[in-house]
Protein backbone atom coordinates (compact mmCIF):
# COMPACT_ATOMS: atom_id res chain seq x y z
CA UNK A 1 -14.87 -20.41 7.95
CA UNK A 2 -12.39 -19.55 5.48
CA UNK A 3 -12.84 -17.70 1.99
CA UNK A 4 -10.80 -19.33 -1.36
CA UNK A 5 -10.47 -16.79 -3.37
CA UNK A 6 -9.66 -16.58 -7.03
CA UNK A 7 -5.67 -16.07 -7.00
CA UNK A 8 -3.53 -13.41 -8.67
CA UNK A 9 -1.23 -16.53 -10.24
CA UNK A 10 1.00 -13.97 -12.70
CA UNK A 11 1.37 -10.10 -12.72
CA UNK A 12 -0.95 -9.69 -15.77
CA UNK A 13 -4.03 -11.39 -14.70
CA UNK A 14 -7.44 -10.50 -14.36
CA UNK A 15 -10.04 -13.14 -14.21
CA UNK A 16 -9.43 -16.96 -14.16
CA UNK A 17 -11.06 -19.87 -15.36
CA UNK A 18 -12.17 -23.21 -13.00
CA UNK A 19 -10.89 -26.08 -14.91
CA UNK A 20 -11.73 -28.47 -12.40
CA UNK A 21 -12.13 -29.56 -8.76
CA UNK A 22 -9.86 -31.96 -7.38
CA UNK A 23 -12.20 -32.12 -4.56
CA UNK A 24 -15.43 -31.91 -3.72
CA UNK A 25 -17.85 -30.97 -1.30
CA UNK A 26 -17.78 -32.16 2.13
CA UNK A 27 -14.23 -33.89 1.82
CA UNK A 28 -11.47 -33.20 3.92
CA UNK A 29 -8.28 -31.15 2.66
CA UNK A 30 -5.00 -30.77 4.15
CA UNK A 31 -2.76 -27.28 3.61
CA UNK A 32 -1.01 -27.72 0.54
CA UNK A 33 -3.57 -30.27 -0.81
CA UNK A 34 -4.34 -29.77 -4.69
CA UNK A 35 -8.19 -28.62 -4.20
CA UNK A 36 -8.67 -27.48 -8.30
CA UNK A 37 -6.88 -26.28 -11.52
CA UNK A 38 -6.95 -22.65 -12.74
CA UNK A 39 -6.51 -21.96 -16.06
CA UNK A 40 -4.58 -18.47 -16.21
CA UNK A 41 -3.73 -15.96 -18.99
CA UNK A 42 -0.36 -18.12 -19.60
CA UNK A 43 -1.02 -21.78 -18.09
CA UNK A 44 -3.07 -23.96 -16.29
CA UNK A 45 -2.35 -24.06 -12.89
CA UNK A 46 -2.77 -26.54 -9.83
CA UNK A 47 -4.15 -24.41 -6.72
CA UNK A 48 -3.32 -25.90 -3.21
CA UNK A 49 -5.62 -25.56 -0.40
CA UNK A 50 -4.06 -22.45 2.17
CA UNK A 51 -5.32 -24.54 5.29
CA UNK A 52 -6.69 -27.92 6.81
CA UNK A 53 -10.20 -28.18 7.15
CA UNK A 54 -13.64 -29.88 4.87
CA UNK A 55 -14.23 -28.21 1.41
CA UNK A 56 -17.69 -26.65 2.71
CA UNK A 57 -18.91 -25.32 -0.22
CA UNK A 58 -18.03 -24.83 -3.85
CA UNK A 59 -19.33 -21.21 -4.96
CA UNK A 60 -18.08 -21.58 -8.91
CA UNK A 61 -18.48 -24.46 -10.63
CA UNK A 62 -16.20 -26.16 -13.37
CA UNK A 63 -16.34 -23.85 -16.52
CA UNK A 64 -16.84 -20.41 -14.76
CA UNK A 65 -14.86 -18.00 -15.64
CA UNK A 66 -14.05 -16.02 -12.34
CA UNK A 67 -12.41 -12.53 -11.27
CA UNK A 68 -9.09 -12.18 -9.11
CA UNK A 69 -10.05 -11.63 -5.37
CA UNK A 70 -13.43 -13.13 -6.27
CA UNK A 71 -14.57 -16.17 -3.40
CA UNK A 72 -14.95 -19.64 -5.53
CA UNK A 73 -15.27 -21.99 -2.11
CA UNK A 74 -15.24 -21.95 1.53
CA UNK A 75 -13.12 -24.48 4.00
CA UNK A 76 -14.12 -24.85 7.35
CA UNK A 77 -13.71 -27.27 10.24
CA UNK A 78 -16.47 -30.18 10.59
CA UNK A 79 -20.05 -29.24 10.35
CA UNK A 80 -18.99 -25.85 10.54
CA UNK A 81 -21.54 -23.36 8.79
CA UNK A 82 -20.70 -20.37 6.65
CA UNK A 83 -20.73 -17.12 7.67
CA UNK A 84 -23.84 -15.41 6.64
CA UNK A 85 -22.54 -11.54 6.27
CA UNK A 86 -20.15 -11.45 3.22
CA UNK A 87 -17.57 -8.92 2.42
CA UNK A 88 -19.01 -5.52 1.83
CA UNK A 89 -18.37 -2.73 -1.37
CA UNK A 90 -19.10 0.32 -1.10
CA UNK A 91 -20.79 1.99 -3.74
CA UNK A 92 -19.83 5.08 -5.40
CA UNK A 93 -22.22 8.08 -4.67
CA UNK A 94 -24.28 8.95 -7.19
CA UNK A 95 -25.25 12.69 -7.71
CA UNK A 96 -28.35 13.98 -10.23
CA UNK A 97 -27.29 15.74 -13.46
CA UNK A 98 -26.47 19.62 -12.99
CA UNK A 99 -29.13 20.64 -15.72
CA UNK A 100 -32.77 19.19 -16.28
CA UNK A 101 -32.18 18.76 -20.15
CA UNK A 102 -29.45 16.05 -19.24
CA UNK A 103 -31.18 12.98 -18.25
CA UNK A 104 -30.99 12.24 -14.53
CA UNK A 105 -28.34 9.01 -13.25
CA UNK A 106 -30.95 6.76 -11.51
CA UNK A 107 -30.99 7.99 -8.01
CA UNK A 108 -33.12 5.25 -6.33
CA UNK A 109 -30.69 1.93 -4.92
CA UNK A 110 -32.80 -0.93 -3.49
CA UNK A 111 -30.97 -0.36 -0.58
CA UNK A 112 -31.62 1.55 2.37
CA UNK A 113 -29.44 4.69 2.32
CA UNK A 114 -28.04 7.11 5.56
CA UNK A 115 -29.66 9.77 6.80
CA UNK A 116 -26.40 11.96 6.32
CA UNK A 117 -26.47 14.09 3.05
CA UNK A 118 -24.19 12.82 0.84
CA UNK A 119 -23.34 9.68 2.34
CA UNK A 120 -22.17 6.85 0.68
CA UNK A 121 -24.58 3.88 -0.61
CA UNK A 122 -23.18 0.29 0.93
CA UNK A 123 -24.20 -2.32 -1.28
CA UNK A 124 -22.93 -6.37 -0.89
CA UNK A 125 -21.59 -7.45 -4.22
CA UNK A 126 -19.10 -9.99 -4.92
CA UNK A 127 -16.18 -9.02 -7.22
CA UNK A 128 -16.92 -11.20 -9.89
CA UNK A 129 -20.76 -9.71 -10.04
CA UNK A 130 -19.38 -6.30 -10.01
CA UNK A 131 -17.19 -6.87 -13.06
CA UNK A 132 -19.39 -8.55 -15.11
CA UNK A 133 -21.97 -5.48 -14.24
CA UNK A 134 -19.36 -3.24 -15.55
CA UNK A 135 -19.04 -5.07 -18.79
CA UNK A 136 -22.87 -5.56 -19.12
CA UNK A 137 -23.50 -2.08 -18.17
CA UNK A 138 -25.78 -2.92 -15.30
CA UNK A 139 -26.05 -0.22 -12.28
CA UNK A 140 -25.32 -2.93 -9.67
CA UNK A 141 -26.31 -0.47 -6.84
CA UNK A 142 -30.16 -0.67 -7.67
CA UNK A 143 -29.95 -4.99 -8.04
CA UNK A 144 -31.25 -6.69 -5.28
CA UNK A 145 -28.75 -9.36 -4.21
CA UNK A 146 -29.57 -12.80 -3.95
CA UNK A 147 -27.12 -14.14 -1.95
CA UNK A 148 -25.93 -13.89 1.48
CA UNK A 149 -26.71 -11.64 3.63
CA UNK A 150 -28.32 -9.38 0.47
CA UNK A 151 -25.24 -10.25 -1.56
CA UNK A 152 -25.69 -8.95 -5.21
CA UNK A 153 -23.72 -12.34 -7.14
CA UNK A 154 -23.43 -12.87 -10.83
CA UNK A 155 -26.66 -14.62 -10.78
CA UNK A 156 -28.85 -11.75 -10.07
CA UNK A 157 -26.54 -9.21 -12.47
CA UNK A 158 -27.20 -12.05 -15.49
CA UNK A 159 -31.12 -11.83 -14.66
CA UNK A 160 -31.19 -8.45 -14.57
CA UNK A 161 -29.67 -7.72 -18.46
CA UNK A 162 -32.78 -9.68 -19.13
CA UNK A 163 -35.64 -7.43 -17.69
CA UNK A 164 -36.61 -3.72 -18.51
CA UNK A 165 -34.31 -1.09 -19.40
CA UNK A 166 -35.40 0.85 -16.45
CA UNK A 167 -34.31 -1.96 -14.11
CA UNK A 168 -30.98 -2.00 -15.71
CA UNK A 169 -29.84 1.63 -16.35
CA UNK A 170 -26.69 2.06 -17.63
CA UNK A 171 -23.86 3.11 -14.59
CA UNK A 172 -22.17 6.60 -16.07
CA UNK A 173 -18.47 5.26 -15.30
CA UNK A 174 -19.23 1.61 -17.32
CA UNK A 175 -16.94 0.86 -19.96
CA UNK A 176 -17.95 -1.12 -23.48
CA UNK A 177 -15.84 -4.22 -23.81
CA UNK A 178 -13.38 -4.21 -26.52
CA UNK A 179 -15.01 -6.50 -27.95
CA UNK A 180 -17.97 -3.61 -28.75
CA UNK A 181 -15.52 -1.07 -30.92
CA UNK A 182 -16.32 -3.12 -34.31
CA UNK A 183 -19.42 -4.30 -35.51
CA UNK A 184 -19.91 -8.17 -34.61
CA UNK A 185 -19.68 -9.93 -38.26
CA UNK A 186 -23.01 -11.73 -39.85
CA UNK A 187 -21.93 -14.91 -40.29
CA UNK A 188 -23.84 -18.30 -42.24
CA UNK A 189 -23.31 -21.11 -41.31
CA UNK A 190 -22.60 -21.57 -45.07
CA UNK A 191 -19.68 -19.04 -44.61
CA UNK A 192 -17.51 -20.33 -42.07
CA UNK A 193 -17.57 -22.57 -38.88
CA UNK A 194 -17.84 -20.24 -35.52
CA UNK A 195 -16.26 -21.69 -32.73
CA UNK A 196 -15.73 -20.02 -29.01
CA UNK A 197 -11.79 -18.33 -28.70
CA UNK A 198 -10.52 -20.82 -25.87
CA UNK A 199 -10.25 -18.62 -22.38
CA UNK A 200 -6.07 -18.16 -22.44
CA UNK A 201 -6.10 -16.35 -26.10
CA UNK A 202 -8.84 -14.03 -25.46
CA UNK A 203 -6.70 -13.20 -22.55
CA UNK A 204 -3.99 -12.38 -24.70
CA UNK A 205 -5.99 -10.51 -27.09
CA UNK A 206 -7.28 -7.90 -24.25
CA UNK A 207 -3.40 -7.38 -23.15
CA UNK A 208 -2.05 -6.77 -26.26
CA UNK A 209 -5.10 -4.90 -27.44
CA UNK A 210 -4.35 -2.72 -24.21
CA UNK A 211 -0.56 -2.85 -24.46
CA UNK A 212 -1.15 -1.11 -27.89
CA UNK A 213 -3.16 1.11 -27.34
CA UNK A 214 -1.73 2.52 -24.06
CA UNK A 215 1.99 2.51 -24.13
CA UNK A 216 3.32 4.65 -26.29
CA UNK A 217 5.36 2.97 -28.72
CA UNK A 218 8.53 4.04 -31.35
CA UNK A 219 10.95 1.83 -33.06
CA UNK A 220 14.39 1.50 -33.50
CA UNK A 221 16.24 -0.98 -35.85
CA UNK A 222 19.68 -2.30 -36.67
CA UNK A 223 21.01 -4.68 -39.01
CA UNK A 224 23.80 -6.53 -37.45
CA UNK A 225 26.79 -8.62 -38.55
CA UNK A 226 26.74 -12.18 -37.27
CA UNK A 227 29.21 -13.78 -39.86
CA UNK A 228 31.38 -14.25 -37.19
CA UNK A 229 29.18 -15.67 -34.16
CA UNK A 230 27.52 -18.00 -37.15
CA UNK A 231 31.06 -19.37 -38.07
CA UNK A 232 31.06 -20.63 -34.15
CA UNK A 233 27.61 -21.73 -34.20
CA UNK A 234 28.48 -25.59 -34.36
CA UNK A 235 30.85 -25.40 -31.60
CA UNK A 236 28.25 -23.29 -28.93
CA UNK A 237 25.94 -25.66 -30.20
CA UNK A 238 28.10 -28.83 -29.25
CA UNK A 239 29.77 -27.61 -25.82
CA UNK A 240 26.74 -25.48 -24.99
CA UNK A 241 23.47 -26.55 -26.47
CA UNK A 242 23.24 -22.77 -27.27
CA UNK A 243 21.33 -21.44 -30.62
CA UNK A 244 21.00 -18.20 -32.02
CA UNK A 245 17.93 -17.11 -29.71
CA UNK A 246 20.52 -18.33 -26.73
CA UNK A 247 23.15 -15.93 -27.97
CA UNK A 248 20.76 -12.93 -28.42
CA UNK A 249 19.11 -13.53 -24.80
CA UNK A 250 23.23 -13.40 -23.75
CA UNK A 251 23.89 -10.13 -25.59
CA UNK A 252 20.61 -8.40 -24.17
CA UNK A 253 21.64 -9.29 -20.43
CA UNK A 254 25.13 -8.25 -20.78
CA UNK A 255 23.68 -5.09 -22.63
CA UNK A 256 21.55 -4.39 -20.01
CA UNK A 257 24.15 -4.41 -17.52
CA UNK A 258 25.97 -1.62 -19.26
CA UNK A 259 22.41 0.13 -19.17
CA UNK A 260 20.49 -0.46 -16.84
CA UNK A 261 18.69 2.39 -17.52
CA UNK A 262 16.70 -0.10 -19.79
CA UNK A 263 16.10 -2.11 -17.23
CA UNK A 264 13.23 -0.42 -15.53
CA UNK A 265 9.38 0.04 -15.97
CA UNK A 266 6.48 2.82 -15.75
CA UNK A 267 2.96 1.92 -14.19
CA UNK A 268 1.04 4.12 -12.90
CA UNK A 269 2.86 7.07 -11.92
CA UNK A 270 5.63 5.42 -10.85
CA UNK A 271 8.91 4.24 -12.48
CA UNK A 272 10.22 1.02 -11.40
CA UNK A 273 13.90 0.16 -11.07
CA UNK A 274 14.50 -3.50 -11.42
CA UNK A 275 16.93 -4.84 -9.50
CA UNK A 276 17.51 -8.31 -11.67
CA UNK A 277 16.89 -9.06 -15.55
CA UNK A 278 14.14 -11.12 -15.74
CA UNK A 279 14.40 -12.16 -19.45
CA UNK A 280 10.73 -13.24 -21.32
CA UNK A 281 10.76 -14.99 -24.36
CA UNK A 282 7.64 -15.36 -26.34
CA UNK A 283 6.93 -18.52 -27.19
CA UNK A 284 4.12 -20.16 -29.76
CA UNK A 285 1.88 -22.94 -28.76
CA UNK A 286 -0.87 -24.67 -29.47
CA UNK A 287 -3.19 -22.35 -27.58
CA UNK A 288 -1.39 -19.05 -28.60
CA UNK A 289 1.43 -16.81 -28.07
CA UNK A 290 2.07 -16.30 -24.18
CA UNK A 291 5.47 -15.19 -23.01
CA UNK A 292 8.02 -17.34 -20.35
CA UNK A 293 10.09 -15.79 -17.71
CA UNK A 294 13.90 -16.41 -17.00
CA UNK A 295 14.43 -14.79 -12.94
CA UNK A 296 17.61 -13.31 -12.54
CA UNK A 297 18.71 -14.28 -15.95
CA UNK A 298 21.87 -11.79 -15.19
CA UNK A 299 23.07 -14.37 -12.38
CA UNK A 300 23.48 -17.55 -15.12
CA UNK A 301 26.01 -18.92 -17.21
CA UNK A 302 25.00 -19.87 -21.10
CA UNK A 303 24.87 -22.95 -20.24
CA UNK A 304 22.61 -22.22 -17.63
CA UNK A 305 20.55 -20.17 -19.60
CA UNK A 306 20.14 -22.57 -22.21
CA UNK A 307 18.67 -25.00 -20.03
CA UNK A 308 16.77 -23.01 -18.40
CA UNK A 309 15.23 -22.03 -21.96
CA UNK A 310 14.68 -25.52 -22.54
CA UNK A 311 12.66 -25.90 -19.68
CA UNK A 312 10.63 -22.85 -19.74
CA UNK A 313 9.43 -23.94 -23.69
CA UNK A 314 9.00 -27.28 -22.98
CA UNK A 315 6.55 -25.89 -19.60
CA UNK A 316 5.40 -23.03 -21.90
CA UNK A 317 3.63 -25.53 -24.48
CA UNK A 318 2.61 -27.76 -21.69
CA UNK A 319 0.57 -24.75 -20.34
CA UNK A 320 2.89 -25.71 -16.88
CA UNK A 321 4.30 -22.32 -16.27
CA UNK A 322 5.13 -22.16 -12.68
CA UNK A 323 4.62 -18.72 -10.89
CA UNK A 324 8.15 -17.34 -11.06
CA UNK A 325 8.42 -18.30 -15.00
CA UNK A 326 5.19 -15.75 -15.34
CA UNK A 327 6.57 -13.22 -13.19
CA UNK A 328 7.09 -9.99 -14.40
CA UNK A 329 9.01 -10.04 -17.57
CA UNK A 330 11.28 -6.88 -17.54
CA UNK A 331 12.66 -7.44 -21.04
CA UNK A 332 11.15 -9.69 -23.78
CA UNK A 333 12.49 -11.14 -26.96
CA UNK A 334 10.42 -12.23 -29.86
CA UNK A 335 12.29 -14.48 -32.56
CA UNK A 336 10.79 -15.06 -35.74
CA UNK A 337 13.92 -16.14 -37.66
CA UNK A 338 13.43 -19.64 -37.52
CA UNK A 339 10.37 -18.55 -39.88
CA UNK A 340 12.12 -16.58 -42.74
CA UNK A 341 10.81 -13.20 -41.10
CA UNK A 342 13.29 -10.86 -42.99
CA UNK A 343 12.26 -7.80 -40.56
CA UNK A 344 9.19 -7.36 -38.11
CA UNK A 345 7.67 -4.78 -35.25
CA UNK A 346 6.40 -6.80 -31.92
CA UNK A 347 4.04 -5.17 -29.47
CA UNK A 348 5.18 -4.52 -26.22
CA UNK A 349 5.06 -6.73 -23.67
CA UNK A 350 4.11 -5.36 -20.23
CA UNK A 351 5.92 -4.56 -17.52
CA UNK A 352 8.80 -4.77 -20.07
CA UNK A 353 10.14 -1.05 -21.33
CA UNK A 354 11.40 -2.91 -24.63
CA UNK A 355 10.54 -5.97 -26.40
CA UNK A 356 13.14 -7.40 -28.95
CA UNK A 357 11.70 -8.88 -32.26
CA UNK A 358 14.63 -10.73 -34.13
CA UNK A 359 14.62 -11.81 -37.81
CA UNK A 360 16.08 -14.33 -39.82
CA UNK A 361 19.91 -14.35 -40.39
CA UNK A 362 20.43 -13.62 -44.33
CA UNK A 363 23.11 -13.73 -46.86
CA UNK A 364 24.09 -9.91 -47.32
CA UNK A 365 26.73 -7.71 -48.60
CA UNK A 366 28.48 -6.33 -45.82
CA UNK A 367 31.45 -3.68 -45.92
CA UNK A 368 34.58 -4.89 -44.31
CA UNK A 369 38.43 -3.53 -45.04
CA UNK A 370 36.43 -1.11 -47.67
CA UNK A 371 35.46 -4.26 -49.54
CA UNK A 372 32.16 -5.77 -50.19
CA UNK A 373 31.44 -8.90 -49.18
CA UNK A 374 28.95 -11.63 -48.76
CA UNK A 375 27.89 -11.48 -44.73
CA UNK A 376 24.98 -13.19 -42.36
CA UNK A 377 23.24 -9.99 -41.41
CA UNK A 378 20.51 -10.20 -38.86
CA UNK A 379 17.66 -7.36 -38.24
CA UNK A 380 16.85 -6.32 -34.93
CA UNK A 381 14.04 -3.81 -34.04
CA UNK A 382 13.36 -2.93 -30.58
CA UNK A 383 9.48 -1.61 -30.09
CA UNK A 384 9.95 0.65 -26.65
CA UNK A 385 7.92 2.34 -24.14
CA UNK A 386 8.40 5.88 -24.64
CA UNK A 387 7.05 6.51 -21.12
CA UNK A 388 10.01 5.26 -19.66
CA UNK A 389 12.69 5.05 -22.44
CA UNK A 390 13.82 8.01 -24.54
CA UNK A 391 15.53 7.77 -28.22
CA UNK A 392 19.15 8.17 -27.44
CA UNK A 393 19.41 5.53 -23.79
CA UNK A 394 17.35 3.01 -26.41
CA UNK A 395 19.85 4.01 -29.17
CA UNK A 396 23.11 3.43 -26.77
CA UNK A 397 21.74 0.48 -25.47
CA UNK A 398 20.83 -0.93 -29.03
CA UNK A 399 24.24 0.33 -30.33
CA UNK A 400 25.77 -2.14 -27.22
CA UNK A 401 23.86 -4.96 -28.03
CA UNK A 402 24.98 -5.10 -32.06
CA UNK A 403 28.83 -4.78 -30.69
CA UNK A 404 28.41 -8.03 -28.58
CA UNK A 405 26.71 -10.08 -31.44
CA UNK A 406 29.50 -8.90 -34.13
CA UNK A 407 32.77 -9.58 -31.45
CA UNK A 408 31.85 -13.31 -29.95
CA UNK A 409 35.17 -13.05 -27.78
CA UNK A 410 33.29 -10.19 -26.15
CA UNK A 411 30.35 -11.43 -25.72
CA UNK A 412 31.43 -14.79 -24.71
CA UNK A 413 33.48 -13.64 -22.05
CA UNK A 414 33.61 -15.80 -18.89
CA UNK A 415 31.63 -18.53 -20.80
């Protein structure tokens, strides 16, 4: 019998949700057979069955909102049963407070424990019961589980936040959802309509809610002469298809080449060295903000790029992203121009070190052969890690960047 588990389908996520099953129980699938659609962070996503066999049973339903790693259905050959001992987790040991005028950590799990001192509890709990524990609050390792084998699943964590206290002490290493920092707002239904934030922008919310508040960001901005790459604008846009945003994403690769110290990451200890510029560009639709990737953006012409843009909006909005245009953004763009937006800040996008926001082109006075005169000036501001980038690379590399956009010979080289 085979597990399905809940796929990792882009870098950033953490949970998906079921949006429905192509097939259903007891039907036959072949590998590579659409068996349900995921709805990600980014976009909704077809997942193909990873062998031949009969859809034996469906774990989570349409609707459920499910972790990565977590088992959602089983495929086995004909009339073959499911395996009745699940995946084990081992629980953390739990140790009694040092003083008796700090209350004790409940010491007593439902299940049986070794006879060595200090061993550690093993407790069966799927992943998707053991996060939602962890946002509840729930000490998992004192549930009794309901499921295979003893398996603690969501079921039996939902049931418990329903009886006493005491049955549901609080684990000391449980975190509050971010949801729990404010006060929730009294609201009338006189007030305002309340309506449930669809599943793809309150995953957005938690990642930029966490971008912010761990990466350390600072800001650098430049205003930059484009009177000259405007006055070719028709012509890119004839021979090329290319706009402004085009023309930026061009700059930033070729910018990037000359540092590639930009071109790298920090997670966890470790700095990462990209190898490629894969180029995000945030894009708006009708569910939210999510960012597109452009692979190997380095490796393609304008024209290239440009179509490649096309397509990536066009999937973006259609909540089609493939895997690859989710992939690990390792420098994002923001444009607001199109808007007006005389000057903004973006948050970072993760992995990215530095995320680009570009404002509106303006009539401004601009100093050229000591005289004053009328010039399209465009703001850039670059929001950057500071975990990974350091004021003067960010400052060379921004310094780069303006030089391409004011000399289009330069930057059009080759095109």
């Amino acid at each position: 019998m085979h597990e399905v588990a809940m796929p990792k389908l882009s870098n950033t996520m953490e949970e998906g949700q079921i949006i429905s099953w192509r097939v259903r129980e007891g039907e036959p699938v072949k590998a590579g057979d659409v068996i349900a659609e995921i709805e990600t962070d980014k976009a909704v996503v077809e997942m193909e069955s990873p062998q031949e066999g009969v859809l034996a049973r469906i774990v989570s339903g349409e609707g459920s909102v499910v972790a990565v790693g977590a088992v959602i259905a089983y495929i086995g050959a004909e009339g073959e049963s499911i395996s009745e001992k699940p995946p084990e987790v081992v629980a953390p040991k739990i140790t009694p407070a040092p003083a008796p005028v700090t209350p004790q950590v409940p010491q007593a799990p439902s299940h049986p424990q070794p006879d060595e001192k200090g061993a550690s509890v093993r407790v069966l709990i799927s992943p998707a019961a053991r996060k939602l524990a962890e946002e509840k609050g729930i000490d998992w390792s004192r549930l009794k589980g309901s499921g295979p084998g003893g398996r603690i699943v969501t079921g039996d964590v939902e049931q418990a936040a329903l009886k006493a206290p005491a049955a549901t002490a609080v684990r000391p290493t449980a975190k509050p959802s971010v949801d729990d920092t404010l006060p929730a707002l009294d609201v009338t239904s006189d007030e305002a309509d309340v309506e449930e934030t669809p599943f793809r922008a309150k995953a957005m919310i938690r990642r930029v809610l966490a971008a912010k508040q761990s990466i350390p960001h600072f800001y650098m901005s430049a205003g930059v002469d484009v009177t000259a790459l405007m006055g070719r604008a028709d012509g890119l846009k004839a021979t090329h298809g290319a706009g402004l945003t085009h023309l930026v994403m061009l700059a930033c690769v070729k910018a990037l080449d000359l540092h590639p110290e930009i071109n790298r990451s920090y997670d966890r200890g470790r700095t990462i060295r990209w190898k490629h510029v894969n180029m995000g560009l945030a894009v708006d639709t009708k569910d939210g903000l999510t960012v597109g990737v452009i692979p190997r953006s380095e490796t393609l012409s304008l024209k290239a790029l440009v179509q490649q843009t096309q397509s990536l909006v066009v999937a973006a909005r259609g909540g089609e992203l493939s895997v690859e245009q989710r992939r690990h953004a390792t420098f994002t763009i923001s444009n607001l121009g199109m808007f007006g937006v005389e000057d903004f800040a973006a948050i970072i996008n993760p992995p990215s070190s530095i995320t680009l926001a570009v404002s509106a082109v303006l009539d401004k006075p601009v100093v050229r052969d000591a005289q004053v005169r009328i010039g399209k000036v465009m703001n850039l501001t670059m929001s950057c890690d500071h975990r990974v980038v350091d004021g003067a690379p960010a400052a060379r590399f921004l310094k780069d960047l303006k030089a391409l956009l004011e000399n289009p010979d330069r930057l059009l080289t080759g095109q």
